[in-house]
C-alpha atoms as a PDB file:
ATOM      1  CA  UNK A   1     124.121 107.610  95.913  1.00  0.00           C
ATOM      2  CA  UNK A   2     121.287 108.364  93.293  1.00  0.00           C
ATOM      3  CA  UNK A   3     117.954 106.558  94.058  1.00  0.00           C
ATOM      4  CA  UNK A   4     116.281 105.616  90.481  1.00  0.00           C
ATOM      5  CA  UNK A   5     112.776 106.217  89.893  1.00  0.00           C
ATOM      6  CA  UNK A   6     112.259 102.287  90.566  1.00  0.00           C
ATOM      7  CA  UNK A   7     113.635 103.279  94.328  1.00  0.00           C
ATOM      8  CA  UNK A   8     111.761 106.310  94.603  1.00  0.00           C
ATOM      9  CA  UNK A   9     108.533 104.100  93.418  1.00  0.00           C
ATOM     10  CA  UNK A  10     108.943 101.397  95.616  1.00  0.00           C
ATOM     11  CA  UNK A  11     109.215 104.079  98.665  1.00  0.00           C
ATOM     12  CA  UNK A  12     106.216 106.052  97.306  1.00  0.00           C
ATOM     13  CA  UNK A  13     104.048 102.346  97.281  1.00  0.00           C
ATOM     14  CA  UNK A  14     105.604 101.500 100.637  1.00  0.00           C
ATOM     15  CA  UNK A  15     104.429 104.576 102.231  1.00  0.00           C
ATOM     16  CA  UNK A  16     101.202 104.040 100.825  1.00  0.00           C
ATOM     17  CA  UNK A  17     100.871 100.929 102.478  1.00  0.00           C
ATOM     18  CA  UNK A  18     101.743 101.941 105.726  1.00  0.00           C
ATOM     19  CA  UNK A  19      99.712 104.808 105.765  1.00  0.00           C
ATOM     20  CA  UNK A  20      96.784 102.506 105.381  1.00  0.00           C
ATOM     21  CA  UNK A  21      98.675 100.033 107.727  1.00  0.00           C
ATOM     22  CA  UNK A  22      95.878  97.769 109.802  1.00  0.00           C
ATOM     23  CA  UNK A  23      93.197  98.882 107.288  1.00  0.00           C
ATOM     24  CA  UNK A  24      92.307  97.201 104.338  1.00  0.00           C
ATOM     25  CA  UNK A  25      94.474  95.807 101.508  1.00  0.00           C
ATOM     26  CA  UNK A  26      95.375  98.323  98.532  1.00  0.00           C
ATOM     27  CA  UNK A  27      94.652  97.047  95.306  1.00  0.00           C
ATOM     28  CA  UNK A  28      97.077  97.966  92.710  1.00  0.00           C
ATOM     29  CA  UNK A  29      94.716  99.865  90.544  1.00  0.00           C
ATOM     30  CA  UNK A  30      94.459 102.484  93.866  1.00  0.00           C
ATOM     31  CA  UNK A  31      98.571 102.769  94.290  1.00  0.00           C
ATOM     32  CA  UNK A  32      98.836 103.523  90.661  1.00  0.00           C
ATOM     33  CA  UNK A  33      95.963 106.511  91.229  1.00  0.00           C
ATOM     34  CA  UNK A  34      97.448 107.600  94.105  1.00  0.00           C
ATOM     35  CA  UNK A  35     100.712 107.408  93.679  1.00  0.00           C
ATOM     36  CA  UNK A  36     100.736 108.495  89.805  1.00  0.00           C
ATOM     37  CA  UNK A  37     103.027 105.126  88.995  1.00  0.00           C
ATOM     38  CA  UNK A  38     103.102 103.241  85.714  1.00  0.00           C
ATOM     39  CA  UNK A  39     101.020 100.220  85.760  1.00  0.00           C
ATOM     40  CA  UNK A  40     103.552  97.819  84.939  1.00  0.00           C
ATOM     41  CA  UNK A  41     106.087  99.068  86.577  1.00  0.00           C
ATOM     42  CA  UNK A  42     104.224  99.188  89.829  1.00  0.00           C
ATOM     43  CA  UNK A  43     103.400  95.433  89.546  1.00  0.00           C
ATOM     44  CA  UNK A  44     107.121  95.002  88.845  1.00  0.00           C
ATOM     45  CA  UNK A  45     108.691  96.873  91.971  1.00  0.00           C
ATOM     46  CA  UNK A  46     105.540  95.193  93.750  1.00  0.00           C
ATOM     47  CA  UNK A  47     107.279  91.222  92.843  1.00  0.00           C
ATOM     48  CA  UNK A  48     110.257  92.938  94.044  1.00  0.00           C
ATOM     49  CA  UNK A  49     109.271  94.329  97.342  1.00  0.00           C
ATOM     50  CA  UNK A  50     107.408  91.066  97.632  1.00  0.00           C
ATOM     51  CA  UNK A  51     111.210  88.762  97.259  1.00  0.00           C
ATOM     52  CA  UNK A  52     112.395  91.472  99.657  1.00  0.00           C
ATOM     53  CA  UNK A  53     109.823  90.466 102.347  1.00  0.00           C
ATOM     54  CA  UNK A  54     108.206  93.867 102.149  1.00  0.00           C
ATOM     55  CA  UNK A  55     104.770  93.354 101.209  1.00  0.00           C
ATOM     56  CA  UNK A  56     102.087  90.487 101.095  1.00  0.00           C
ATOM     57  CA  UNK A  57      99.595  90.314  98.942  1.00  0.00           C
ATOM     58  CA  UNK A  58      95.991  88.513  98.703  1.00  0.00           C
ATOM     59  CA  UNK A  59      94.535  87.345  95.554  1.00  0.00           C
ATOM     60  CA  UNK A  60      90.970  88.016  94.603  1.00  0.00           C
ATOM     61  CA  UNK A  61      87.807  90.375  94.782  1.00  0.00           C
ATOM     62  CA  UNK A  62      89.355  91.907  98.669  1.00  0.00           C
ATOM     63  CA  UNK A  63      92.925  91.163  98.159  1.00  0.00           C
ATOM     64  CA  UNK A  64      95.320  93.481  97.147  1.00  0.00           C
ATOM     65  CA  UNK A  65      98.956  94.474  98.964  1.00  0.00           C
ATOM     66  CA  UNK A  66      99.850  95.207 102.426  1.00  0.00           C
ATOM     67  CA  UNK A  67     102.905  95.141 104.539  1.00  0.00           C
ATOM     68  CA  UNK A  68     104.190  92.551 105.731  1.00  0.00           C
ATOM     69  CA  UNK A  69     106.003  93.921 109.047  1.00  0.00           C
ATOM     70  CA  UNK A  70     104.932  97.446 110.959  1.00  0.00           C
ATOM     71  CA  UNK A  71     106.047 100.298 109.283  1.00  0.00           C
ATOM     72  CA  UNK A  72     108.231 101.182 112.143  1.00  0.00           C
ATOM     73  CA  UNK A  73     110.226  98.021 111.382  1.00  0.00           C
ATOM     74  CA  UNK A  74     111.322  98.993 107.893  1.00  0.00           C
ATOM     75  CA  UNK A  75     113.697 101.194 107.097  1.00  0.00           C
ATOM     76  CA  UNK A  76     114.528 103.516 104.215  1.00  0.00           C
ATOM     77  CA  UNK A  77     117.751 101.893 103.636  1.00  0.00           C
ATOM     78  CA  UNK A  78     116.949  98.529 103.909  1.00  0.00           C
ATOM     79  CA  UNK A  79     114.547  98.876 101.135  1.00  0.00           C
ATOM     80  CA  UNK A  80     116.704 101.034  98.634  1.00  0.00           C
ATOM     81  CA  UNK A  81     119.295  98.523  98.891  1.00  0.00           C
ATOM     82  CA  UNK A  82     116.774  95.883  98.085  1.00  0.00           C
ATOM     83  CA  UNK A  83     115.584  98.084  94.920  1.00  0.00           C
ATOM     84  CA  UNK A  84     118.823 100.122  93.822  1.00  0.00           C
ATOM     85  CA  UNK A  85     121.795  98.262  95.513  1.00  0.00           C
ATOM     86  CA  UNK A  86     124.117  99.982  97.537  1.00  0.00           C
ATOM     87  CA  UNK A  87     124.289 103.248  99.132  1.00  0.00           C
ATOM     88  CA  UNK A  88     127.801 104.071  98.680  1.00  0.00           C
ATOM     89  CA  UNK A  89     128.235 106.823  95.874  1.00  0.00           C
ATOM     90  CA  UNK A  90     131.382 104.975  94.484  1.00  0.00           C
ATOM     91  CA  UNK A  91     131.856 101.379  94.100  1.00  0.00           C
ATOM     92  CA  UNK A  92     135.414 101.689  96.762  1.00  0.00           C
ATOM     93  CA  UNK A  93     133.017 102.910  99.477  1.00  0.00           C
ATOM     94  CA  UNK A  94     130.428  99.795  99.253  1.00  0.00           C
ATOM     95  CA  UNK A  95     131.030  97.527 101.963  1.00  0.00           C
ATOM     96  CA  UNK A  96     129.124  95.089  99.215  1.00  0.00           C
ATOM     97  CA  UNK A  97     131.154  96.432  95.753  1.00  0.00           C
ATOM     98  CA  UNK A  98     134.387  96.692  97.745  1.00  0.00           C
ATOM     99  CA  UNK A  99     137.373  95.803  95.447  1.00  0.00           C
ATOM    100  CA  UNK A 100     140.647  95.801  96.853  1.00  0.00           C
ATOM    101  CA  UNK A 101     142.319  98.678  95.258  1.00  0.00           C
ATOM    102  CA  UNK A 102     145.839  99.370  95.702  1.00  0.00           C
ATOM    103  CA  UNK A 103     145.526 103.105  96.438  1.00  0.00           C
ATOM    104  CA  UNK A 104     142.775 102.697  98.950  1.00  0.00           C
ATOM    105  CA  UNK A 105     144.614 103.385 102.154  1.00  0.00           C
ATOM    106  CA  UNK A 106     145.777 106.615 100.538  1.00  0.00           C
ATOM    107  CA  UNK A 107     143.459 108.090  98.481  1.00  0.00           C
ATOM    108  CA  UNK A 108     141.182 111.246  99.655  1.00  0.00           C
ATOM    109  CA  UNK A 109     138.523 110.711  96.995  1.00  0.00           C
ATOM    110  CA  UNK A 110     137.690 107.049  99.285  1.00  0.00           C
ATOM    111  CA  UNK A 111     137.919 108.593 102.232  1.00  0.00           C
ATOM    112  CA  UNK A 112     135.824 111.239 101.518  1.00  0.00           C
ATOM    113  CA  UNK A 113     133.052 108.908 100.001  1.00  0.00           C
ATOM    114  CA  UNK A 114     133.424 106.484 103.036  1.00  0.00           C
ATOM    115  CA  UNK A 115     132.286 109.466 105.274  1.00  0.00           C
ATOM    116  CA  UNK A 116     128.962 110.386 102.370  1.00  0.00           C
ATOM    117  CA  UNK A 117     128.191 106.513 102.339  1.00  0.00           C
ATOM    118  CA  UNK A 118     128.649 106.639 106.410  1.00  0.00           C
ATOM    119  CA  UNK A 119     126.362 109.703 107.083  1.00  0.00           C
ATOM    120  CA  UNK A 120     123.730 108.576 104.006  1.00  0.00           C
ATOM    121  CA  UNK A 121     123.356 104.812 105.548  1.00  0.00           C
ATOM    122  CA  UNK A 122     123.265 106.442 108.908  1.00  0.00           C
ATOM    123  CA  UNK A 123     120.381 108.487 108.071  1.00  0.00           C
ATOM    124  CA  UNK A 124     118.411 105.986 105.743  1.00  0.00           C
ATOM    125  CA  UNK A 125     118.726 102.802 108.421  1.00  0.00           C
ATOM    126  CA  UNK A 126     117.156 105.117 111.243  1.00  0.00           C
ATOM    127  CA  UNK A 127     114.160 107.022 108.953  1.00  0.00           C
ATOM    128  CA  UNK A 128     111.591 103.903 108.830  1.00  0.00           C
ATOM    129  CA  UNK A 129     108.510 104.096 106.793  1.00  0.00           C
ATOM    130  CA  UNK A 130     106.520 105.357 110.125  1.00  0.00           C
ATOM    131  CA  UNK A 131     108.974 108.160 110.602  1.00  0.00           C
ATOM    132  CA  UNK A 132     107.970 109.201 106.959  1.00  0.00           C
ATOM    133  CA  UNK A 133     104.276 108.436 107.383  1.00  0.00           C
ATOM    134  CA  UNK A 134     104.260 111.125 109.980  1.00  0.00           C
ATOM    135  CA  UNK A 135     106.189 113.772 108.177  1.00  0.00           C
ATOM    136  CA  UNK A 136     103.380 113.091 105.121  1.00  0.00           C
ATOM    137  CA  UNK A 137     100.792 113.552 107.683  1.00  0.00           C
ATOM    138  CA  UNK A 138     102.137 116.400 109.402  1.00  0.00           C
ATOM    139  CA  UNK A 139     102.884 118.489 106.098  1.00  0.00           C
ATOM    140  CA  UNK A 140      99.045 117.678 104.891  1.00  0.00           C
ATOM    141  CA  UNK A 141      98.260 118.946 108.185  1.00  0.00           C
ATOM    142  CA  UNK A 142      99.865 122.533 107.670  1.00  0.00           C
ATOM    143  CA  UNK A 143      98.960 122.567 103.913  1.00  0.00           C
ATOM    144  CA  UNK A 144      95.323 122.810 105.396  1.00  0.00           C
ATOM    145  CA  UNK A 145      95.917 125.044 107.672  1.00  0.00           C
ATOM    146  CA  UNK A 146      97.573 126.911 105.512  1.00  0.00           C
ATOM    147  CA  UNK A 147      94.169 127.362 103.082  1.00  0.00           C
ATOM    148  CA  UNK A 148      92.334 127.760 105.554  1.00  0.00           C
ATOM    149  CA  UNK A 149      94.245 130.909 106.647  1.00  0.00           C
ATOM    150  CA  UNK A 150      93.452 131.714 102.964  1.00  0.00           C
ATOM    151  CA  UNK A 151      89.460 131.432 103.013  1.00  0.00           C
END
């Protein structure tokens, strides 16, 4: 599995969003400063995550983007699947690209893959967006701590 920058973008905005869940809306124009994303790309991944049932958004002076379910709800691999397709390194291991191939019930290389794409969607399905929000917190937590030591 390789997430694309579009993936990695879309979790970078997502987390953004729920770390400023229950506040007010982001605007665009602060995800792209925050986040350091293109623009247009951003607005892009944003109509994406938007299909996906993501995000919401608000038009006007105090509208901007915001999720549209708690960040505990959404998972890491729900939305990279949504962005970048499946999570299985080769298209034999997809439960979704899965073509009948006649060496599949004996060919190591599959099995082997079966297990990554196993143990990848295992850990992407149980990390939700809140689960990251508190890692992000946590390590900007002990980066201060860590300068202060310094001063």
């Amino acid at each position: 599995m390789k997430i694309t920058k579009k993936g990695e973008y879309a979790l970078r905005a997502l987390v953004n969003l729920a770390l400023n869940y229950n506040q007010e809306m982001k605007q665009i124009q602060e995800i792209v400063r925050e986040e350091a994303i293109p623009q247009k790309f951003l607005e892009h991944i944003l109509v994406l995550l938007k299909n996906g049932g993501f995000v919401e958004s608000k038009r006007g002076v105090k509208g901007g983007y915001f999720l549209s379910r708690p960040p505990h709800e959404i998972s890491l691999g729900e939305v990279i699947r949504r962005i970048d397709g499946p999570l299985a390194p080769i298209d034999c291991a997809s439960k979704g690209l899965h073509l009948n191939c006649p060496r599949e019930s004996t060919c190591g290389i599959r099995s082997v893959m079966l297990d990554v794409s196993h143990a990848t969607a295992e850990i992407m399905d149980r990390v939700t967006l809140e689960d990251v929000c508190s890692r992000t917190k946590g390590m900007a937590e002990r980066r201060v701590e860590h300068l202060m030591y310094y001063i």
